[in-house]
N, C-alpha and C. Protein backbone atom coordinates (compact mmCIF):
# COMPACT_ATOMS: atom_id res chain seq x y z
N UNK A 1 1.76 -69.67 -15.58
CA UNK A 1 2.85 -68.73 -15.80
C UNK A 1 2.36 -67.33 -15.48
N UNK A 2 3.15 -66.99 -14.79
CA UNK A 2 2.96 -65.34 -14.10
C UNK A 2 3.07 -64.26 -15.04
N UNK A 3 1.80 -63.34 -15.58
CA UNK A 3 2.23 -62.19 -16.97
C UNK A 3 3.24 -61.49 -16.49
N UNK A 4 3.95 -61.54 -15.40
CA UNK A 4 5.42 -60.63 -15.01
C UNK A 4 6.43 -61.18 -15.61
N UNK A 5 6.37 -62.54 -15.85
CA UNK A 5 7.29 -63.36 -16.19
C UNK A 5 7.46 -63.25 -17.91
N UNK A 6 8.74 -63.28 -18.39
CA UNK A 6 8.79 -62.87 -19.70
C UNK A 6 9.20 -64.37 -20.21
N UNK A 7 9.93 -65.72 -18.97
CA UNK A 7 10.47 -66.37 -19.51
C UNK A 7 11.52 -66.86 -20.28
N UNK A 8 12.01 -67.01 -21.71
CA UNK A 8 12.74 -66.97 -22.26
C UNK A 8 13.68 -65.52 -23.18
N UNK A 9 12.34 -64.49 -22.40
CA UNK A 9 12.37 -63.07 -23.55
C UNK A 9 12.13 -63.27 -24.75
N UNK A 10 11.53 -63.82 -25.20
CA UNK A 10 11.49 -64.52 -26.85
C UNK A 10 9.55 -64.48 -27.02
N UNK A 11 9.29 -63.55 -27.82
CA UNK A 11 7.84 -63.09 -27.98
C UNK A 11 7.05 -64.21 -29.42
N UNK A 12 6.14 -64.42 -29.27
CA UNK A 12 5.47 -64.58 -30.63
C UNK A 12 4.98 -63.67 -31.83
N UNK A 13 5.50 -63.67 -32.98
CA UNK A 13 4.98 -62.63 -33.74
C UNK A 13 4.91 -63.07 -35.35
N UNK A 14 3.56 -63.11 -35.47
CA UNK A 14 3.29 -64.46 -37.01
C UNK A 14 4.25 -65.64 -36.50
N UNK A 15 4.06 -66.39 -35.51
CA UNK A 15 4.78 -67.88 -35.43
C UNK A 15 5.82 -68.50 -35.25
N UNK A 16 6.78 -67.07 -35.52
CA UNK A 16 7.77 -67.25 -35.30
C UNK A 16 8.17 -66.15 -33.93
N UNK A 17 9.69 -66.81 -33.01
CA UNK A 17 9.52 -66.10 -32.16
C UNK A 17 10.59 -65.30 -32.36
N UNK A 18 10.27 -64.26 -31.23
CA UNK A 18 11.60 -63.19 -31.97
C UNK A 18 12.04 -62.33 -30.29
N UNK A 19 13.22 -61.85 -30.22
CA UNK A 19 13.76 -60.97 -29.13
C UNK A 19 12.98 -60.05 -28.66
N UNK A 20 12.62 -59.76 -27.06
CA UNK A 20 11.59 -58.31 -26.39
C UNK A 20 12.53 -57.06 -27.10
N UNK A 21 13.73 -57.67 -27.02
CA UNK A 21 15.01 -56.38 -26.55
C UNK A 21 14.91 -55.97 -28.39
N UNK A 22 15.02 -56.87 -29.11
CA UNK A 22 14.58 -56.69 -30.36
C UNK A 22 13.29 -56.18 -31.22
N UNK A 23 11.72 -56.28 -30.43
CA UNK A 23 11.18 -55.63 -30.52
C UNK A 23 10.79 -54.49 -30.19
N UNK A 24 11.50 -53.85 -28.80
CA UNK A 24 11.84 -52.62 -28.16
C UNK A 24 12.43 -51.86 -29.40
N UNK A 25 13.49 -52.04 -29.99
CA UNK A 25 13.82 -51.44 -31.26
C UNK A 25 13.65 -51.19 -32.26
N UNK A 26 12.80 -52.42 -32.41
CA UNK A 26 11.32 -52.33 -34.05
C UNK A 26 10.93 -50.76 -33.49
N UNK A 27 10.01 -51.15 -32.24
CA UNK A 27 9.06 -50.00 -31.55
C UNK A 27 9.65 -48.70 -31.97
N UNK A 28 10.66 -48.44 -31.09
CA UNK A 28 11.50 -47.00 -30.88
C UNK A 28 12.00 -46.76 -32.64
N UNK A 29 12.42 -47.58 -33.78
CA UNK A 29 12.64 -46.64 -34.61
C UNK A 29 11.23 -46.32 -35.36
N UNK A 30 10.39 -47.56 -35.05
CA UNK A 30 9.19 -46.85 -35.62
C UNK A 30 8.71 -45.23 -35.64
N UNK A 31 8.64 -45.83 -34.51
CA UNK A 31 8.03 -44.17 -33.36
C UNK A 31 9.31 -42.84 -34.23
N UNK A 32 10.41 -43.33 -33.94
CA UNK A 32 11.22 -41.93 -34.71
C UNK A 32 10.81 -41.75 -35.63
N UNK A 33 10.54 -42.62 -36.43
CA UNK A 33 9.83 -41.55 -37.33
C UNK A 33 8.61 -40.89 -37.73
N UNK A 34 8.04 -41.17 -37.16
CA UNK A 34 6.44 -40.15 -36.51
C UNK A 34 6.99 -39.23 -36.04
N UNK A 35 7.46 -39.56 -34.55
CA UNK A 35 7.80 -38.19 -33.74
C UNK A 35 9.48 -38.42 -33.65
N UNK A 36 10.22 -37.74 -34.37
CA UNK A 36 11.56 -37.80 -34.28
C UNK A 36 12.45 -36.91 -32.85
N UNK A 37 11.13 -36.21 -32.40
CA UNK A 37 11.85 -35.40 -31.29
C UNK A 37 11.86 -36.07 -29.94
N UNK A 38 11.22 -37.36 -29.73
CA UNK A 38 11.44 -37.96 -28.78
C UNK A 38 12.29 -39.18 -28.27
N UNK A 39 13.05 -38.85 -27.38
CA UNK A 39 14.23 -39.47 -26.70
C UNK A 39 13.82 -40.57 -26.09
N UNK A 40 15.00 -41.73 -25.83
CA UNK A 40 14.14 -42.95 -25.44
C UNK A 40 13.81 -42.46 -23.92
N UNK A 41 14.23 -41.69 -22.52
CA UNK A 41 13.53 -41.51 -21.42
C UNK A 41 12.12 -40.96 -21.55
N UNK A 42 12.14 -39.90 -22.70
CA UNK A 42 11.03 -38.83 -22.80
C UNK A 42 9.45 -40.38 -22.93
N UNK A 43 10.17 -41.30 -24.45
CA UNK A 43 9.61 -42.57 -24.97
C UNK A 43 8.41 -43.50 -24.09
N UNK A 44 9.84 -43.71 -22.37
CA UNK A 44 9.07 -44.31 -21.78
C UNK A 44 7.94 -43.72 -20.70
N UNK A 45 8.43 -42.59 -20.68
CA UNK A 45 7.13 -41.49 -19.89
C UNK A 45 5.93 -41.35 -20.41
N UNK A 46 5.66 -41.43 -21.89
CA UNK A 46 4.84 -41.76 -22.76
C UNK A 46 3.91 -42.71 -22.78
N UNK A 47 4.62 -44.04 -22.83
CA UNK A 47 4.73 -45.06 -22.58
C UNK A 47 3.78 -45.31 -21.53
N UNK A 48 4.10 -45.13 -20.66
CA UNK A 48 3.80 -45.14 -19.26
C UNK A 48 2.79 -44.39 -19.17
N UNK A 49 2.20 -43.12 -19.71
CA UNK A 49 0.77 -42.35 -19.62
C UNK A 49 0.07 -43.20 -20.55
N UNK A 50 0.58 -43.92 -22.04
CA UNK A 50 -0.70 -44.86 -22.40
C UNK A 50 -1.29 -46.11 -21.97
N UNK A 51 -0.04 -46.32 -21.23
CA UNK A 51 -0.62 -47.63 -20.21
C UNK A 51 -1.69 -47.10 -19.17
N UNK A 52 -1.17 -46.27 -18.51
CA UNK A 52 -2.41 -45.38 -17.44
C UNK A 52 -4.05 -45.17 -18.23
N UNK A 53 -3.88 -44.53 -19.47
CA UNK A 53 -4.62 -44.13 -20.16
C UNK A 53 -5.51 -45.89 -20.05
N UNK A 54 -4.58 -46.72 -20.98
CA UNK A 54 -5.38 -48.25 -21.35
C UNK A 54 -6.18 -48.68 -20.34
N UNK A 55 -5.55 -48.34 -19.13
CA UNK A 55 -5.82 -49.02 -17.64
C UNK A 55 -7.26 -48.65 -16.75
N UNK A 56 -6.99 -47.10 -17.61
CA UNK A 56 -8.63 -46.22 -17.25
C UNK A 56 -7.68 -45.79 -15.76
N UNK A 57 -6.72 -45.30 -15.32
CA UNK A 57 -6.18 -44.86 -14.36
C UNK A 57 -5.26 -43.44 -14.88
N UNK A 58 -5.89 -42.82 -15.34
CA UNK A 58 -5.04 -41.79 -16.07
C UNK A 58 -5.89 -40.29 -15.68
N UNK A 59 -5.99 -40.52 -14.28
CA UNK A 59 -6.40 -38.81 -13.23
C UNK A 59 -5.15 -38.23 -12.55
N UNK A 60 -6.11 -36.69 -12.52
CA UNK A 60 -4.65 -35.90 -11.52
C UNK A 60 -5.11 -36.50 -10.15
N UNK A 61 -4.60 -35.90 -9.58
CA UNK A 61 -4.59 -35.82 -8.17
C UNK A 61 -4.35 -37.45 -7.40
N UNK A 62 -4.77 -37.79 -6.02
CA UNK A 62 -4.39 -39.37 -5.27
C UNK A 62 -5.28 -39.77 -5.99
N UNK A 63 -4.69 -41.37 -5.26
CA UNK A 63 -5.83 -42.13 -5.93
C UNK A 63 -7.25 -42.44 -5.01
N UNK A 64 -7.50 -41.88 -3.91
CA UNK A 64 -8.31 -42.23 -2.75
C UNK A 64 -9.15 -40.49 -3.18
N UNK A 65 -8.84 -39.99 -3.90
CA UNK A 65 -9.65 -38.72 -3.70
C UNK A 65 -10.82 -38.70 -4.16
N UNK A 66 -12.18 -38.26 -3.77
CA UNK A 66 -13.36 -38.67 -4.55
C UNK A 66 -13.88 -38.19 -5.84
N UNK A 67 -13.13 -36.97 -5.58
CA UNK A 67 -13.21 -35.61 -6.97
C UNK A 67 -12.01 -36.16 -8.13
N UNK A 68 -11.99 -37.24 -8.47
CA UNK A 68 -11.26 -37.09 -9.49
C UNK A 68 -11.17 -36.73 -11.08
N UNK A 69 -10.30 -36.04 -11.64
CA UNK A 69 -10.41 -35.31 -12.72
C UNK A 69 -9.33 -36.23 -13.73
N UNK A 70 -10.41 -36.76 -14.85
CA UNK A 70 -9.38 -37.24 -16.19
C UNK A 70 -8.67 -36.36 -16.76
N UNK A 71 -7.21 -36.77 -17.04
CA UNK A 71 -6.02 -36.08 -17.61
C UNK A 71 -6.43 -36.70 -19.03
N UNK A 72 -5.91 -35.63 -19.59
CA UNK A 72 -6.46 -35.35 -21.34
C UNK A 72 -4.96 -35.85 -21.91
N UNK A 73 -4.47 -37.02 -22.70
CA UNK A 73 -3.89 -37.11 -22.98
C UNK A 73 -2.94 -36.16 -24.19
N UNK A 74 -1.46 -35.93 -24.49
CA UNK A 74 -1.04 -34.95 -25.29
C UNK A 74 -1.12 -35.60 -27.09
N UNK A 75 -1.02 -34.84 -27.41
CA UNK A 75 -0.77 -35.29 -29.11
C UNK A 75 0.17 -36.10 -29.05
N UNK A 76 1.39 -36.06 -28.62
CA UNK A 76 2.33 -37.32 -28.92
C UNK A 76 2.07 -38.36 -28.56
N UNK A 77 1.21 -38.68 -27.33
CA UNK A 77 0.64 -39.52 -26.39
C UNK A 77 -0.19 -40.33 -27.26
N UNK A 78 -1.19 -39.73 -27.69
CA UNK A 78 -2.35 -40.28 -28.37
C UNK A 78 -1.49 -41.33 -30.05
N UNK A 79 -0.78 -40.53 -30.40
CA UNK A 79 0.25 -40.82 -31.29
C UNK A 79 0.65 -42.32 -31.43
N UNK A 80 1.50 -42.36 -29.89
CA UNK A 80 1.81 -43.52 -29.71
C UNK A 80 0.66 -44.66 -29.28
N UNK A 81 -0.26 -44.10 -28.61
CA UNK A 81 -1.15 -45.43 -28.09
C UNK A 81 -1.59 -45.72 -29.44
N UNK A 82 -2.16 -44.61 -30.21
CA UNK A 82 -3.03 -45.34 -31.65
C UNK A 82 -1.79 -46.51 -32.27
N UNK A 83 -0.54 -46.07 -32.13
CA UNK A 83 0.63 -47.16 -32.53
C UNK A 83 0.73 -48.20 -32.02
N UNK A 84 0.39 -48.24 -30.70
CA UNK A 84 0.84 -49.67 -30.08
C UNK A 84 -0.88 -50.57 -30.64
N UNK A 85 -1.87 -49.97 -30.09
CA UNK A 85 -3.10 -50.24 -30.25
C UNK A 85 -3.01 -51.33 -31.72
N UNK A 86 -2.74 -50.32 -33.22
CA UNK A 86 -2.99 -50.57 -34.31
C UNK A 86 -1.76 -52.04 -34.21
N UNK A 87 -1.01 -52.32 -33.57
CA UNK A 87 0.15 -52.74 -33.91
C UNK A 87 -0.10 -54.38 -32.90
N UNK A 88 -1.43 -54.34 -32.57
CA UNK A 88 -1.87 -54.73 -31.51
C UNK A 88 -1.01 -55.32 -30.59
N UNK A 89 -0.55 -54.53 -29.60
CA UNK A 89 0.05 -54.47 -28.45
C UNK A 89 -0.18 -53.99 -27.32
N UNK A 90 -0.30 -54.26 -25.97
CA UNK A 90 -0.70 -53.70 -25.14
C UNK A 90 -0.03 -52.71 -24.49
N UNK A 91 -0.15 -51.45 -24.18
CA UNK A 91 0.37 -50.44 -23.63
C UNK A 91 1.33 -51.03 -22.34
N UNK A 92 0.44 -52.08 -21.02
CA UNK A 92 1.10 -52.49 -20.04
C UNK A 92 2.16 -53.32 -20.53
N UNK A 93 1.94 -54.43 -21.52
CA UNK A 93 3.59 -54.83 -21.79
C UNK A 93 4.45 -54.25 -22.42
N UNK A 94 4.12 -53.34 -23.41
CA UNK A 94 5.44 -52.76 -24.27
C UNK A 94 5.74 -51.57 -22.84
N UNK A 95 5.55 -51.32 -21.66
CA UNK A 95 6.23 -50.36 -21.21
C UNK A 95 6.61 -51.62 -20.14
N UNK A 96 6.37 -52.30 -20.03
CA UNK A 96 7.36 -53.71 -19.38
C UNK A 96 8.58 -53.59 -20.02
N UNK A 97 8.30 -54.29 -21.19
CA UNK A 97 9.43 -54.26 -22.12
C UNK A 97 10.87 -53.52 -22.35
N UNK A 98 10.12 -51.95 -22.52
CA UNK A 98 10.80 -50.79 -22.33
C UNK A 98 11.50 -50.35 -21.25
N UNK A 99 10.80 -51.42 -20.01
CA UNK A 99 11.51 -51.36 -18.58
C UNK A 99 13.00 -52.01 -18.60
N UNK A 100 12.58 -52.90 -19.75
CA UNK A 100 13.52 -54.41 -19.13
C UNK A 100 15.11 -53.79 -19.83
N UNK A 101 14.46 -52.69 -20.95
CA UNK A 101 15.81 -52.44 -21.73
C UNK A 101 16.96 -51.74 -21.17
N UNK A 102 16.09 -50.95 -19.94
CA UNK A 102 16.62 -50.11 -18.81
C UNK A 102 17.92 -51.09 -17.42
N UNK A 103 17.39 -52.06 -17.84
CA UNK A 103 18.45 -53.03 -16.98
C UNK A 103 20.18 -53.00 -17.41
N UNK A 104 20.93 -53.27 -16.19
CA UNK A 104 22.24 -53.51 -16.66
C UNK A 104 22.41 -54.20 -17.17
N UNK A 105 23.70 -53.87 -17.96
CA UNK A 105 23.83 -55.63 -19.44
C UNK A 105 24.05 -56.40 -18.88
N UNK A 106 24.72 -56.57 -17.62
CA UNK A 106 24.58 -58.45 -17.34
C UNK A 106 23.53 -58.75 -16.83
N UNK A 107 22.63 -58.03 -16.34
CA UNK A 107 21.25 -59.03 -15.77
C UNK A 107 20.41 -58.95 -17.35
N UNK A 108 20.72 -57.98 -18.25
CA UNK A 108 19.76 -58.18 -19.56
C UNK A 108 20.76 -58.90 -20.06
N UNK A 109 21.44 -59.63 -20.06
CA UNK A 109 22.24 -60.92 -20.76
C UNK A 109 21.46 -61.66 -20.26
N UNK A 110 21.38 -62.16 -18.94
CA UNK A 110 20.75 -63.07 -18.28
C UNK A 110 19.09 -63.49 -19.00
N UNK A 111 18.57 -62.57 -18.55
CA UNK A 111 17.60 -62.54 -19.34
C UNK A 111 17.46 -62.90 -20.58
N UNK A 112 17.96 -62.29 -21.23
CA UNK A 112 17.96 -62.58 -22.71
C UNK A 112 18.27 -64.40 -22.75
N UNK A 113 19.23 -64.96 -22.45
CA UNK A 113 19.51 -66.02 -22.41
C UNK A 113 18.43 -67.00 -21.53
N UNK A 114 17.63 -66.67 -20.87
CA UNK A 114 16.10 -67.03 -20.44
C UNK A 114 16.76 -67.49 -18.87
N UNK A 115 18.16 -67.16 -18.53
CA UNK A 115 18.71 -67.73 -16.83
C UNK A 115 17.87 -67.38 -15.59
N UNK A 116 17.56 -65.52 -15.83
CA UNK A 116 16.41 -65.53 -14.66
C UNK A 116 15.18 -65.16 -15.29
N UNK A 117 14.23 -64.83 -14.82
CA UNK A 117 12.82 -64.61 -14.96
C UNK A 117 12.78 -62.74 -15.24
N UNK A 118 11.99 -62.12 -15.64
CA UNK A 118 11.60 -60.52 -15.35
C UNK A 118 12.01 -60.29 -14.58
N UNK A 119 10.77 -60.38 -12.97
CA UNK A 119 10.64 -60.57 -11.84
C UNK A 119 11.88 -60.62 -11.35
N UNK A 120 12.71 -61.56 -11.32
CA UNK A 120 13.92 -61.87 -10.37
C UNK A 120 14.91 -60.38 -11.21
N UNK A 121 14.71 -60.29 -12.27
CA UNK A 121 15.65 -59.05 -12.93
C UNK A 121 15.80 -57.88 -12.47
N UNK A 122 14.55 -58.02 -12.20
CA UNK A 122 13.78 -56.48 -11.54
C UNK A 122 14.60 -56.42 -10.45
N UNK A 123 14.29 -56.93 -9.28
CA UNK A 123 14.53 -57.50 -8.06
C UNK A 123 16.11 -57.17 -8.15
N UNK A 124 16.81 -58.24 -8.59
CA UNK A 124 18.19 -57.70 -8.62
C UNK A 124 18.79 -56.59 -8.75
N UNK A 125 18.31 -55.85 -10.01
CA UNK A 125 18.40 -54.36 -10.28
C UNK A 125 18.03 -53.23 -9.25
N UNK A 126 16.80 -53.31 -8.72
CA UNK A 126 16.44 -52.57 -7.34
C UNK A 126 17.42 -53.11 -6.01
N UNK A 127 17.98 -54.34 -6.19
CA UNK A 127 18.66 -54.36 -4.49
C UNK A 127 20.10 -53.83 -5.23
N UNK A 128 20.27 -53.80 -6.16
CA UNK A 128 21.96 -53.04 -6.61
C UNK A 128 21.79 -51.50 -6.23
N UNK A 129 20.75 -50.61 -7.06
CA UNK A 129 20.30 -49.56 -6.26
C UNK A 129 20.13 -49.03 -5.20
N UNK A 130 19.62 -49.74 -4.28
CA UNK A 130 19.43 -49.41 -2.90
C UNK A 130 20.51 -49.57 -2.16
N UNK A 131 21.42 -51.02 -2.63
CA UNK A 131 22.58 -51.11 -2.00
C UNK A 131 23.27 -49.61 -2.23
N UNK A 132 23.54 -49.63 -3.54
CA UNK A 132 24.58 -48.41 -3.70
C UNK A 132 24.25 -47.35 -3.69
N UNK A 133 22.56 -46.62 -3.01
CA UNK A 133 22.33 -45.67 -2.19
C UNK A 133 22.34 -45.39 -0.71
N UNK A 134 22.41 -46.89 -0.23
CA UNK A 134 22.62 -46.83 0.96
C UNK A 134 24.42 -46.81 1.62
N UNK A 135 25.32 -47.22 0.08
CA UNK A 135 26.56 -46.89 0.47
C UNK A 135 27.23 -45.75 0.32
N UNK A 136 26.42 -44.81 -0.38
CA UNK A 136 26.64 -43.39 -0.67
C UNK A 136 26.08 -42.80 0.94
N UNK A 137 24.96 -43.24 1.26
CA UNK A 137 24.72 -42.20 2.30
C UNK A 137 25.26 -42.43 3.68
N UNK A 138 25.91 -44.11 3.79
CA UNK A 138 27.21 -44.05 4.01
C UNK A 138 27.93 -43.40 4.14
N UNK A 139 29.02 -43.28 3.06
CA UNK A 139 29.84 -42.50 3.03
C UNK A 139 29.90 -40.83 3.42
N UNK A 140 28.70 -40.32 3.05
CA UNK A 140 27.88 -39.42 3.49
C UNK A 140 28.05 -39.18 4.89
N UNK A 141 27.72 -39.87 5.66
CA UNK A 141 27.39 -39.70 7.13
C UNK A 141 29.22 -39.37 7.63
N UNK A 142 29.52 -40.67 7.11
CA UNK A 142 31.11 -40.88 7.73
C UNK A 142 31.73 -39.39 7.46
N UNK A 143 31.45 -38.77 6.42
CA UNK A 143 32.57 -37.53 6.19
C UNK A 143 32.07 -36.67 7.02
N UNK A 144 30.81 -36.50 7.22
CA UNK A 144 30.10 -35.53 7.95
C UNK A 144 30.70 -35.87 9.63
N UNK A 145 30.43 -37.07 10.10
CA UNK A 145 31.35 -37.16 11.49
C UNK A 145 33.00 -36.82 11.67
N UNK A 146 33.74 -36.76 10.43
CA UNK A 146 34.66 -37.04 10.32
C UNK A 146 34.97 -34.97 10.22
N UNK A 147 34.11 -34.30 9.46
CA UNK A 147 34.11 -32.79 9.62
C UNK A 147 33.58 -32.53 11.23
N UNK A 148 32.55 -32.89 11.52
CA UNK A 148 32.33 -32.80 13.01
C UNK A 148 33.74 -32.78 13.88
N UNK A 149 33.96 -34.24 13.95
CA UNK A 149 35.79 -33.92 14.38
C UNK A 149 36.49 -33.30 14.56
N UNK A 150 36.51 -32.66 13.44
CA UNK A 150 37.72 -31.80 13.11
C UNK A 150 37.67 -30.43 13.84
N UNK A 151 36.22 -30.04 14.11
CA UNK A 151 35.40 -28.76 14.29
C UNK A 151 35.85 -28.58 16.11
C-alpha cells in the first residue's frame, strides 16, 4: 500500500478507527486554543514549514544552491510541531490530511466513503482546476479577438 494512499480515510487511534476529516478537527480546535489567531489557510502554511522543518528541507534560497542557509523556524511554528510531535504525528501526514480537507465535497464524500484513493482525489481536483483555468483563459482570448474586431 502506497503512504499517498489514505484508503478508507479511517486512521488508527488506541484501536479503534476514526475519520482523517475528523481528526483534522480534533487538530485545528486544539491548536485554537494555543494560538487562537490562526486561520485554517494561515494553519496549513504552518503546517507545511513543520513538515519542511521534519524533513530537514527547511532553507532559503533553490534547492541546487551550494550556500544554503537554515530558516529559523517562528514561535507559532515551533508551537505547532512540538504539538503534532508530542501528539505523535507526523508533520508530512497531518499536512496531507489538511490537504485532503481542502478538496470539493463531492470528491471528499468520495473519499470519505473509501470510493477513490488520495491520489486519484488529488488528481481529480487538479484536472477540475486546470480545466477551469484553461476555460477562463479561453474566454479571455475570445473577448480580446472579439475587441480586436471591433477596433
Amino acid at each position: 500500500m502506497s503512504y499517498m494512499k489514505l484508503g478508507n480515510t479511517h486512521i488508527r487511534e488506541n484501536g479503534h478507527k476514526i475519520n482523517v476529516f475528523k481528526k483534522v478537527d480534533e487538530i485545528k480546535k486544539d491548536l485554537k486554543v494555543v494560538i487562537p489567531e490562526i486561520e485554517g489557510d494561515k494553519l496549513l502554511e504552518i503546517i507545511g514549514h513543520c513538515r519542511a522543518h521534519y524533513e530537514g528541507k527547511f532553507y532559503y534560497g533553490r534547492r541546487t544552491s551550494p550556500h544554503k542557509r537554515k530558516r529559523e523556524m517562528t514561535q507559532n511554528e515551533r508551537i505547532v510541531y512540538d504539538y503534532l510531535i508530542r501528539k505523535g504525528l507526523k508533520p508530512s501526514t497531518a499536512y496531507r490530511w489538511f490537504l485532503a480537507t481542502r478538496l470539493p465535497d463531492d470528491v471528499r464524500e468520495k473519499l470519505a466513503k473509501g470510493q477513490v484513493s488520495y491520489k486519484a482525489a488529488m488528481r481529480i481536483t487538479w484536472n477540475r482546476k486546470r480545466a477551469a483555468e484553461t476555460n477562463q483563459g479561453l474566454l479571455l482570448i475570445e473577448e480580446l479577438r472579439t475587441i480586436a474586431r471591433t477596433l
